[in-house]
N, C-alpha and C. Protein backbone atom coordinates (compact mmCIF):
# COMPACT_ATOMS: atom_id res chain seq x y z
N UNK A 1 138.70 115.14 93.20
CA UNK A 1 138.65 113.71 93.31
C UNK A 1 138.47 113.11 91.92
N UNK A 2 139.12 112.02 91.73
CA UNK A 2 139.27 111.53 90.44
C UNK A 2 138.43 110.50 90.13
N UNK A 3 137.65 110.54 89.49
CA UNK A 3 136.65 109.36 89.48
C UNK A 3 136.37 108.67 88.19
N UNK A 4 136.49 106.89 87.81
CA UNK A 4 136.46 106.57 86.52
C UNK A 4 135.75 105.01 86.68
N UNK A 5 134.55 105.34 85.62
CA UNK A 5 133.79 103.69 86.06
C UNK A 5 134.47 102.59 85.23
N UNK A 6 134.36 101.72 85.51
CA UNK A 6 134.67 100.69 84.33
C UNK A 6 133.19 100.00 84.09
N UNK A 7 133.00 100.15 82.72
CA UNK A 7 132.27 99.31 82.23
C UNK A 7 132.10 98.33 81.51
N UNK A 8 130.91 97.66 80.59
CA UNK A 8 131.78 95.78 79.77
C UNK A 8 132.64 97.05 78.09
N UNK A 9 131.55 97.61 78.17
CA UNK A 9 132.35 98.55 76.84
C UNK A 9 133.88 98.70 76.55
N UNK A 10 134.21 99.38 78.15
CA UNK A 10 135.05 99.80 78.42
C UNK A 10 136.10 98.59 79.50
N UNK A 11 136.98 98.00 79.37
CA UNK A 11 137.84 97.04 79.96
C UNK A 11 138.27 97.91 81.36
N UNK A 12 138.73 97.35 82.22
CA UNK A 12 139.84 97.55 83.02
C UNK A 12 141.01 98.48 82.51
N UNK A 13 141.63 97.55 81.59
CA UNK A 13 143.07 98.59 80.73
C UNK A 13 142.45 100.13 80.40
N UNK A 14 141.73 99.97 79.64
CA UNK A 14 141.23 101.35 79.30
C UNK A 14 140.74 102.27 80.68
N UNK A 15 140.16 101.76 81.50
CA UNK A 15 139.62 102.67 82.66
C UNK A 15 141.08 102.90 83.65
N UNK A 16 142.34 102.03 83.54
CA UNK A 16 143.42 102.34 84.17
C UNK A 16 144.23 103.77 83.49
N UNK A 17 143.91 103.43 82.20
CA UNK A 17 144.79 104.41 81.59
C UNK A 17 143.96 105.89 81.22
N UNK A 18 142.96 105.76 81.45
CA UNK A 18 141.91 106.79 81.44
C UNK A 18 142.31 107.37 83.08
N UNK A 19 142.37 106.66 83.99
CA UNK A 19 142.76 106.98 85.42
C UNK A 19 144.17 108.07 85.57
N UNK A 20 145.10 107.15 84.65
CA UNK A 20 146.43 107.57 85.15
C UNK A 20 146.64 109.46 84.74
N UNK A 21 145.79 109.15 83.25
CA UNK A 21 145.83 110.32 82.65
C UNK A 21 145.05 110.85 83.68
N UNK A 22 143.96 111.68 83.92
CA UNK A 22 143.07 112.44 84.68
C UNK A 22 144.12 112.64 86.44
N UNK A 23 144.88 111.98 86.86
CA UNK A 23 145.94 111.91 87.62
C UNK A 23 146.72 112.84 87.22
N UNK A 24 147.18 112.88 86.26
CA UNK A 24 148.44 113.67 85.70
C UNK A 24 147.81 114.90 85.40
N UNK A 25 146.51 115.41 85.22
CA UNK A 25 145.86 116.32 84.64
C UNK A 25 145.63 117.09 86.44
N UNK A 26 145.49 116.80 87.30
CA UNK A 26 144.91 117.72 88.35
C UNK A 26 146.45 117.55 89.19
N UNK A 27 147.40 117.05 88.39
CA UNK A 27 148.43 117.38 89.27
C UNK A 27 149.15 116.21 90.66
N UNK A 28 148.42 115.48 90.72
CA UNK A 28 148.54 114.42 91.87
C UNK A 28 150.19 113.54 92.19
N UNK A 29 150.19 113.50 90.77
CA UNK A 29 152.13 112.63 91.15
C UNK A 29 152.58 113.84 91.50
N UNK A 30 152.79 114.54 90.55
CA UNK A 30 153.48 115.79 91.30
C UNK A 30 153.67 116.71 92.89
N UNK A 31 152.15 116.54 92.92
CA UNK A 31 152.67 116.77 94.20
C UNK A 31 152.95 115.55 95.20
N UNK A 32 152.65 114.12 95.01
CA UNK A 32 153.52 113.16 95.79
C UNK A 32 154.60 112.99 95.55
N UNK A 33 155.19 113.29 94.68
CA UNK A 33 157.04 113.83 94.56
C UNK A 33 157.59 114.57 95.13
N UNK A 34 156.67 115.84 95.57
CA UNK A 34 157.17 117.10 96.15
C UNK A 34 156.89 116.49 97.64
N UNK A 35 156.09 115.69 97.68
CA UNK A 35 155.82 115.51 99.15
C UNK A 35 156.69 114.05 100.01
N UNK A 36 156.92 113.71 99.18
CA UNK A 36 157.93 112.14 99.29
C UNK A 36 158.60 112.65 100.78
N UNK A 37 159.45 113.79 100.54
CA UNK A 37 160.13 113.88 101.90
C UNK A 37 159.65 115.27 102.55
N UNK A 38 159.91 115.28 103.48
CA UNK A 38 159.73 116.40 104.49
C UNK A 38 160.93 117.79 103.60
N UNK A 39 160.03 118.05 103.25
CA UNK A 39 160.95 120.29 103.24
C UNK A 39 161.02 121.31 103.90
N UNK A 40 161.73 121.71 104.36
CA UNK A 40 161.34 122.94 105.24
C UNK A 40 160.86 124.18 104.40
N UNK A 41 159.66 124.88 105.24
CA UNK A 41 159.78 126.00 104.94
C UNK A 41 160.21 126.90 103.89
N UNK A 42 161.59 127.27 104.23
CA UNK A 42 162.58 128.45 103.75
C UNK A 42 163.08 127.09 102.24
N UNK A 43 163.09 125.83 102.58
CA UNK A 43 163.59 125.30 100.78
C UNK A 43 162.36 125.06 99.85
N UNK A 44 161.02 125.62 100.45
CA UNK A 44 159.78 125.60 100.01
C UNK A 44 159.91 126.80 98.87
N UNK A 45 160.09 128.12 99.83
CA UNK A 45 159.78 129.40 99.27
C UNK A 45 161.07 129.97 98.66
N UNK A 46 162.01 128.93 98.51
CA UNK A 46 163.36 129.46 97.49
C UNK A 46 163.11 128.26 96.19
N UNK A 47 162.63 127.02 96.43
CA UNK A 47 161.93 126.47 94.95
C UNK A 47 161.35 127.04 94.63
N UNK A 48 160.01 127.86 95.02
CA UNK A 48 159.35 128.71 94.60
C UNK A 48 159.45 129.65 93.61
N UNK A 49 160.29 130.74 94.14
CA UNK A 49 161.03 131.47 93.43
C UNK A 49 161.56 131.01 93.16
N UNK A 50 162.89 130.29 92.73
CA UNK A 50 163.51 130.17 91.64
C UNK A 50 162.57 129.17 90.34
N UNK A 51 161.90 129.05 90.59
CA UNK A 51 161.10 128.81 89.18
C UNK A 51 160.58 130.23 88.76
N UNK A 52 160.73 130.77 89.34
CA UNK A 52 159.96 131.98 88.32
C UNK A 52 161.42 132.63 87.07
N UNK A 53 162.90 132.66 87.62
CA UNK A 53 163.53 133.12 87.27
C UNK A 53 164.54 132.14 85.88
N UNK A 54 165.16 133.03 85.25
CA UNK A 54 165.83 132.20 83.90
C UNK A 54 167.30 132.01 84.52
């Protein structure tokens, strides 16, 4: 869980962009990209593997 206070120090802007980053760091868009649409299964575990390969 991602958690970021805003304080008077610290603005809004800064606690957004402090947000977005720490987002991008545990992975979160990414997997709402992967999750946007329904995948089956079997096109799960052939993305899979083929990332491992050149």
């Amino acid at each position: 869980m991602v958690e970021v206070r805003v304080t008077d120090k610290h603005g809004f802007e800064k606690a957004l962009r402090i947000f977005k980053k720490l987002c991008q760091r545990e992975g979160f868009l990414v997997e709402l990209k992967e999750r946007r649409f329904y995948s089956k299964p079997s096109e799960r575990k052939r993305k899979k593997g083929k990332g491992g390969r050149s």
